[in-house]
N, C-alpha and C. Protein backbone atom coordinates (compact mmCIF):
# COMPACT_ATOMS: atom_id res chain seq x y z
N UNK A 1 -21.08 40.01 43.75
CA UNK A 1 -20.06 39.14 44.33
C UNK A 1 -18.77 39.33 43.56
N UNK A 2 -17.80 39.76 44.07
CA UNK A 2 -16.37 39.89 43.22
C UNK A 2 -15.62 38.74 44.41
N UNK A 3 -15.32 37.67 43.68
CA UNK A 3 -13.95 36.60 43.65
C UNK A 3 -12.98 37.14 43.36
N UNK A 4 -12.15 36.69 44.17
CA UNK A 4 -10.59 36.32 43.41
C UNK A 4 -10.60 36.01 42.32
N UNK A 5 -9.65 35.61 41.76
CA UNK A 5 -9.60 35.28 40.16
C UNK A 5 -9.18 33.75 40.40
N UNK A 6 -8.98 33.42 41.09
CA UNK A 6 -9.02 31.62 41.41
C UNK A 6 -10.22 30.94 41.28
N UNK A 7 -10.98 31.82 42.52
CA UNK A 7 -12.54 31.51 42.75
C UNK A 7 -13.57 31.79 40.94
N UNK A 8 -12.96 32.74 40.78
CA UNK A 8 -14.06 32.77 39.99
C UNK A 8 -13.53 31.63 38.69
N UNK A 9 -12.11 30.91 38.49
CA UNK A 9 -12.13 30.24 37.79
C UNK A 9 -12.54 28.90 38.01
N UNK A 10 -12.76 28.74 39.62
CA UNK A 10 -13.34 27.45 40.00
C UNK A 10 -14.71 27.54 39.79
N UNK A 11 -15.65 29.13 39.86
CA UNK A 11 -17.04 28.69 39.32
C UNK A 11 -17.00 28.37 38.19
N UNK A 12 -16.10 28.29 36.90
CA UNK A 12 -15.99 28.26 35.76
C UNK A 12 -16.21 26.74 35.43
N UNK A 13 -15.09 25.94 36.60
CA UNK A 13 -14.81 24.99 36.46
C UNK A 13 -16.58 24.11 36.56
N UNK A 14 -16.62 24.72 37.51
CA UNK A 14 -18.23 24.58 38.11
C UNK A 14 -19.06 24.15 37.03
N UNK A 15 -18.96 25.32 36.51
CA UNK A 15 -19.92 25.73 35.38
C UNK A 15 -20.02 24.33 34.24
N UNK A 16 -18.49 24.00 34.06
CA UNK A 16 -17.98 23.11 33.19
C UNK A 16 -18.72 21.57 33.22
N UNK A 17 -19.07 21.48 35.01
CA UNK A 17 -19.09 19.83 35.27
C UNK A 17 -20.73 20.18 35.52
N UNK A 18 -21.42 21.23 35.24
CA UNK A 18 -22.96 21.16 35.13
C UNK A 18 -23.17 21.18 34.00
N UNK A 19 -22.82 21.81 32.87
CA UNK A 19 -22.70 21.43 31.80
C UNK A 19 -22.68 19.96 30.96
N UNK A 20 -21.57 19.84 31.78
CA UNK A 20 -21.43 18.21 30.91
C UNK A 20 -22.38 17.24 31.61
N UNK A 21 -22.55 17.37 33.06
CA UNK A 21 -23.80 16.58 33.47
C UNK A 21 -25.24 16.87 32.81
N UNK A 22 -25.36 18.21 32.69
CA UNK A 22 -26.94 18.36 31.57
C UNK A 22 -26.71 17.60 30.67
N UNK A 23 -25.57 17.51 29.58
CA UNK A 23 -25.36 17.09 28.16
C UNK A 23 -25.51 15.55 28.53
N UNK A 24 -24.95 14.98 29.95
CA UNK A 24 -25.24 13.79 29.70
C UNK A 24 -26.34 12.75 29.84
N UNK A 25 -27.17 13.85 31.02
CA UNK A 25 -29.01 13.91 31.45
C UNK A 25 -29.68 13.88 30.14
N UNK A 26 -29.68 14.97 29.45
CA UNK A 26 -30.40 15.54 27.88
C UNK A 26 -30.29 14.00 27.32
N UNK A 27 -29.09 13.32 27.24
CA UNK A 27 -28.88 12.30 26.29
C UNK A 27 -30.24 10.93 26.81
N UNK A 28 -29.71 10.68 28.45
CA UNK A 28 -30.70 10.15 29.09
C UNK A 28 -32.16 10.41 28.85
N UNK A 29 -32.72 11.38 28.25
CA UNK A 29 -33.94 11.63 28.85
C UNK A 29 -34.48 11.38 27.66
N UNK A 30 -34.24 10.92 26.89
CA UNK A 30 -34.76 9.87 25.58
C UNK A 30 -35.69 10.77 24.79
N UNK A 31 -35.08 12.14 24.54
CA UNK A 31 -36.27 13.23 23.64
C UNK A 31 -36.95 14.13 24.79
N UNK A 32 -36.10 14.17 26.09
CA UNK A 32 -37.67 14.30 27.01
C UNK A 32 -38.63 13.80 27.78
N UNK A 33 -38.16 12.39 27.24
CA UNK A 33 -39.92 11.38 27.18
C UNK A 33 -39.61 10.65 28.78
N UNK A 34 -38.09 11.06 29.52
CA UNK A 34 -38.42 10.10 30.81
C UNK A 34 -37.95 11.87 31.66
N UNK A 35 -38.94 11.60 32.49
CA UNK A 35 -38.70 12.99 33.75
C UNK A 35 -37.74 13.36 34.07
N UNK A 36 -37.44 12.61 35.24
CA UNK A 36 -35.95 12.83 36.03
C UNK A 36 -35.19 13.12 35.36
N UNK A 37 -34.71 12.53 34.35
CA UNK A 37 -33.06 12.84 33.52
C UNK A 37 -33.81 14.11 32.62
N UNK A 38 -34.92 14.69 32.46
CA UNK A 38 -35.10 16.06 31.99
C UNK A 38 -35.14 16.94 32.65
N UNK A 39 -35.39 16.36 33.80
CA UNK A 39 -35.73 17.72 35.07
C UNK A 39 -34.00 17.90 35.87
N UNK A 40 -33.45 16.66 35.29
CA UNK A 40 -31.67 16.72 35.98
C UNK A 40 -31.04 17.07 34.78
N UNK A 41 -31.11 17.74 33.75
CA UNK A 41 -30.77 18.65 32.41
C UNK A 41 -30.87 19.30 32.84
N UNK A 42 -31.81 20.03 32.79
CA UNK A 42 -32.90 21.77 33.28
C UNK A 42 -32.38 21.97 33.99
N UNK A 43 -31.79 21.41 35.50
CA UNK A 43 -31.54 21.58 36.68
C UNK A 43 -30.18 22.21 36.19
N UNK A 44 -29.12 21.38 35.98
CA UNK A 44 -28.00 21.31 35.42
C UNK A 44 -27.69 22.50 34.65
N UNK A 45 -28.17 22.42 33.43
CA UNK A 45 -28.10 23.83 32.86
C UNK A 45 -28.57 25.04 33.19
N UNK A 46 -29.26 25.57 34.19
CA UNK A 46 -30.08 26.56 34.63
C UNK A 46 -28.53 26.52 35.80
N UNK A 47 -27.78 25.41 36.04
CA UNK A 47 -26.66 25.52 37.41
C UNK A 47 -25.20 26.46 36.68
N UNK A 48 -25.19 25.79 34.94
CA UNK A 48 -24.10 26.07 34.51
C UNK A 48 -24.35 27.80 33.77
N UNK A 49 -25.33 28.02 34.24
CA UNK A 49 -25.53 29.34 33.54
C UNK A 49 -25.68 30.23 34.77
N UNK A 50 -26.25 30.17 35.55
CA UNK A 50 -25.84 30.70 37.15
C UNK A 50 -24.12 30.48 37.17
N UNK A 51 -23.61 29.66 37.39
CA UNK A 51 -22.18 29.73 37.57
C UNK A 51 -21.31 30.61 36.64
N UNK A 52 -21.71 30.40 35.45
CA UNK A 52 -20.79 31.08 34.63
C UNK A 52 -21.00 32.66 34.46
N UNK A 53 -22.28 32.80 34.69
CA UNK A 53 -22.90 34.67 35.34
C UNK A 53 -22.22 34.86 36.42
N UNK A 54 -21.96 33.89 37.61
CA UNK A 54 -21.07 34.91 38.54
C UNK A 54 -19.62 34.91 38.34
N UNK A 55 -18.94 33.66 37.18
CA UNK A 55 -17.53 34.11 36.98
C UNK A 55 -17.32 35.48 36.53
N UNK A 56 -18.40 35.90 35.60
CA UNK A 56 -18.45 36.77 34.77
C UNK A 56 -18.46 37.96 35.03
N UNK A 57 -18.30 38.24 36.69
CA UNK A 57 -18.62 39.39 37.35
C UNK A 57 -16.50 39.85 37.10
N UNK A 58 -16.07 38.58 37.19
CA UNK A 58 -14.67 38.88 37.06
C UNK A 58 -13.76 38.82 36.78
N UNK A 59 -14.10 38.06 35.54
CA UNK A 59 -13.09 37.15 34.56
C UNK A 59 -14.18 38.03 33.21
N UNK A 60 -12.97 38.09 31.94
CA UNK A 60 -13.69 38.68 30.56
C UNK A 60 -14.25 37.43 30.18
N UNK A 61 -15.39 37.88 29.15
CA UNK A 61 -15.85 37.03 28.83
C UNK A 61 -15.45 36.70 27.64
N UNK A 62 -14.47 37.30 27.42
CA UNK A 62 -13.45 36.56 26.03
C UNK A 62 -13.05 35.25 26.19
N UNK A 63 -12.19 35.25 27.69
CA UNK A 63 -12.04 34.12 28.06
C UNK A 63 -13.15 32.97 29.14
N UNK A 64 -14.09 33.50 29.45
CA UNK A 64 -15.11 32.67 30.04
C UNK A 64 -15.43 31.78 29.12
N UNK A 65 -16.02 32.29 28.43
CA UNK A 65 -17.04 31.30 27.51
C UNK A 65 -16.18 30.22 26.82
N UNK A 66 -15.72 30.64 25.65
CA UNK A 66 -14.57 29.54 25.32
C UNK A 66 -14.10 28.67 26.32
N UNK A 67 -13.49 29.25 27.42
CA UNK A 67 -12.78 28.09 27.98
C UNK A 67 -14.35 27.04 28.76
N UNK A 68 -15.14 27.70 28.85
CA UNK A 68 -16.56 26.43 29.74
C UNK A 68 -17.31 25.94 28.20
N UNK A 69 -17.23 26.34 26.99
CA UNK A 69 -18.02 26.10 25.70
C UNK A 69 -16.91 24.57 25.20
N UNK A 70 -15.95 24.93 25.50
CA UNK A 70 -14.48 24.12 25.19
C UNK A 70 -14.47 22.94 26.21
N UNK A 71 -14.61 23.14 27.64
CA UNK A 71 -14.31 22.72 28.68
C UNK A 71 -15.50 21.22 28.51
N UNK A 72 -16.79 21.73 28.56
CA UNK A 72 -17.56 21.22 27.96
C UNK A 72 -17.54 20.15 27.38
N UNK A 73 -17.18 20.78 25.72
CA UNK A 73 -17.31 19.69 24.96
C UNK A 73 -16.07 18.80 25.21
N UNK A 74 -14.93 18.67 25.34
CA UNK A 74 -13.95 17.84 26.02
C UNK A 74 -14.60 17.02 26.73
N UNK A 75 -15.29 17.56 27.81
CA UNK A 75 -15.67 16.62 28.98
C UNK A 75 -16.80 15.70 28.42
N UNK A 76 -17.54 16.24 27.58
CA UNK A 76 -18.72 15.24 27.08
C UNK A 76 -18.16 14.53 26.17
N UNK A 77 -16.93 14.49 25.22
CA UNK A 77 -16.23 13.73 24.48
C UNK A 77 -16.22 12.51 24.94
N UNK A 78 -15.16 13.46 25.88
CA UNK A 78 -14.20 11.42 26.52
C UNK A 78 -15.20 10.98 27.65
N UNK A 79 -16.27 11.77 28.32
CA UNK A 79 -16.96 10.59 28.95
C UNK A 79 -18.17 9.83 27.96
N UNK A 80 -18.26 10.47 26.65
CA UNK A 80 -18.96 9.09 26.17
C UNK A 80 -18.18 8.42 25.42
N UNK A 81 -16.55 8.09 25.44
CA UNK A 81 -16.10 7.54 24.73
C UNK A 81 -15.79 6.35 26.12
N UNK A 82 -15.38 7.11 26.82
CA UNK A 82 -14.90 6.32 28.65
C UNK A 82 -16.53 5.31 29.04
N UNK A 83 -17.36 6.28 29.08
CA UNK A 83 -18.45 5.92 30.27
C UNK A 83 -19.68 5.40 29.28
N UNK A 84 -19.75 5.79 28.48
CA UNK A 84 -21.14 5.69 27.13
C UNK A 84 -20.52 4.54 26.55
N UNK A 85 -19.58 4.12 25.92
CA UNK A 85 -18.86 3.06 25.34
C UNK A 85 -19.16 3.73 23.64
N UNK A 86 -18.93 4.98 23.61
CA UNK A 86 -19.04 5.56 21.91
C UNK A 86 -17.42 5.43 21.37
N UNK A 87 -17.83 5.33 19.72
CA UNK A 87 -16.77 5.09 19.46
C UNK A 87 -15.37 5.86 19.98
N UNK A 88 -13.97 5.57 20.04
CA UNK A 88 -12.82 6.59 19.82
C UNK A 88 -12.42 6.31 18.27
N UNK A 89 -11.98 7.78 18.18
CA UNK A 89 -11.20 7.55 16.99
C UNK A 89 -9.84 8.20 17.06
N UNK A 90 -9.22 8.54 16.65
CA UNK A 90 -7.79 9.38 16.60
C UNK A 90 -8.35 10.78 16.31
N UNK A 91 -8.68 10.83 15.28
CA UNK A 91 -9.67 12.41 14.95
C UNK A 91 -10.13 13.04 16.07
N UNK A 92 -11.16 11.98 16.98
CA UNK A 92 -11.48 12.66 18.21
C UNK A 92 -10.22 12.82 19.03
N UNK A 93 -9.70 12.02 19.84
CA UNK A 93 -8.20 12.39 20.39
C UNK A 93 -7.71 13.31 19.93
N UNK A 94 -7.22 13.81 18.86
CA UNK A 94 -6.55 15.06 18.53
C UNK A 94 -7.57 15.96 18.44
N UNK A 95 -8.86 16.33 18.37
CA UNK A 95 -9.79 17.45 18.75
C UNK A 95 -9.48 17.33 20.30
N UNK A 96 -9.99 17.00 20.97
CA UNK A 96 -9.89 17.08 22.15
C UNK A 96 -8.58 17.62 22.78
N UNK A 97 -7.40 16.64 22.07
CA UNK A 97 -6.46 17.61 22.43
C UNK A 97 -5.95 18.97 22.51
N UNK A 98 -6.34 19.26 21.10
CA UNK A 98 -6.60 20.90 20.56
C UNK A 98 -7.61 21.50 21.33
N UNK A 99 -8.50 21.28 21.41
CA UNK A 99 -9.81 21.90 22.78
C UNK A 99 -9.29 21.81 23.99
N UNK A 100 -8.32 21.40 24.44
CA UNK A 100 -7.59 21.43 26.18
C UNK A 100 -6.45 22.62 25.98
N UNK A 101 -6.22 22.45 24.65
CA UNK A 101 -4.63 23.78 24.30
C UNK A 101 -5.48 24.92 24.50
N UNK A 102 -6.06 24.79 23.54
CA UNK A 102 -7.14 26.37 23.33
C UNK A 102 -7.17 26.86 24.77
N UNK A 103 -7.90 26.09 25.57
CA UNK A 103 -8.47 26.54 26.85
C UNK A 103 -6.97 26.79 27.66
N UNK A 104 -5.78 25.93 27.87
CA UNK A 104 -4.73 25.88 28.28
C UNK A 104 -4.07 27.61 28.06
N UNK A 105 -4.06 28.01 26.41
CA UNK A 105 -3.95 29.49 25.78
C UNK A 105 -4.81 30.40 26.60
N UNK A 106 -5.60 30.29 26.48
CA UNK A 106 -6.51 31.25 26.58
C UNK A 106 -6.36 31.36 28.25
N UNK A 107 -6.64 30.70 29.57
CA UNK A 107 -6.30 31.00 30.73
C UNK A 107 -4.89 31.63 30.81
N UNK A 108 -3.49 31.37 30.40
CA UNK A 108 -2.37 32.13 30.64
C UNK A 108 -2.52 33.34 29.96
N UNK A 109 -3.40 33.60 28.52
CA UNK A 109 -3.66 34.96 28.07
C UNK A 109 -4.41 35.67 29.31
N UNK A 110 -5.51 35.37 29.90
CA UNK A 110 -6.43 35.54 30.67
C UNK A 110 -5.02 36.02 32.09
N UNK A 111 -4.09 35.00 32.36
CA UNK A 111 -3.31 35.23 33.74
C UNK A 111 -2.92 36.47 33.83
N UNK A 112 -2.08 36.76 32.42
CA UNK A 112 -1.67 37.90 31.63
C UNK A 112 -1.25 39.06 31.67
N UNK A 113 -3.21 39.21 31.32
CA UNK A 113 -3.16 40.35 31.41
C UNK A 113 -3.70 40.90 32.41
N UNK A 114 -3.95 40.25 33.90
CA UNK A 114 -4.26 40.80 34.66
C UNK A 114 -3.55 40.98 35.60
């Protein structure tokens, strides 16, 4: 399958919001010990690794990974600071911020050079 380079950054994006839904299933599933939220991990991550294999057909993976490894952890940040009720701190705010630049860098490097 060769995408556009739009498409394949929307499977990326893809990739990003199965990701953070596994990370937030995994958390649910209490070690494992309750089904559903393990079998909606598994699901999830087995989705974000399919997705990010077919960005990969057309985007480098210099910039794949980082930006969905990045994308990621951002997204699992602020939704357990938003939706989990975990602490904020300023420390986190400015990581996060720096993890949106990175990825912000790295796609116009990515625009670039192609």
């Amino acid at each position: 399958m060769h995408a556009p380079l739009t498409e394949a950054w929307l499977l990326v994006g893809g990739a990003i919001g199965a990701e953070t839904l596994a990370a937030l299933m995994l958390r649910a599933s209490d070690g494992f010990t309750r089904a559903l939220p393990t079998l909606a991990a598994l699901g999830a991550f087995a989705a974000a690794f399919y997705l990010v294999s077919l960005a990969l057909v057309d985007l480098p993976v210099s910039s794949v990974y980082p930006v969905w490894a990045g994308g990621g952890t951002a997204a699992v940040a602020l939704l357990g600071v938003i939706a989990l009720g975990e602490r904020a701190h300023v420390l986190k705010a400015i990581g996060i911020v720096l993890v949106v630049a990175g990825i912000v860098t790295l796609n116009l490097a990515t625009t670039a050079a192609a």
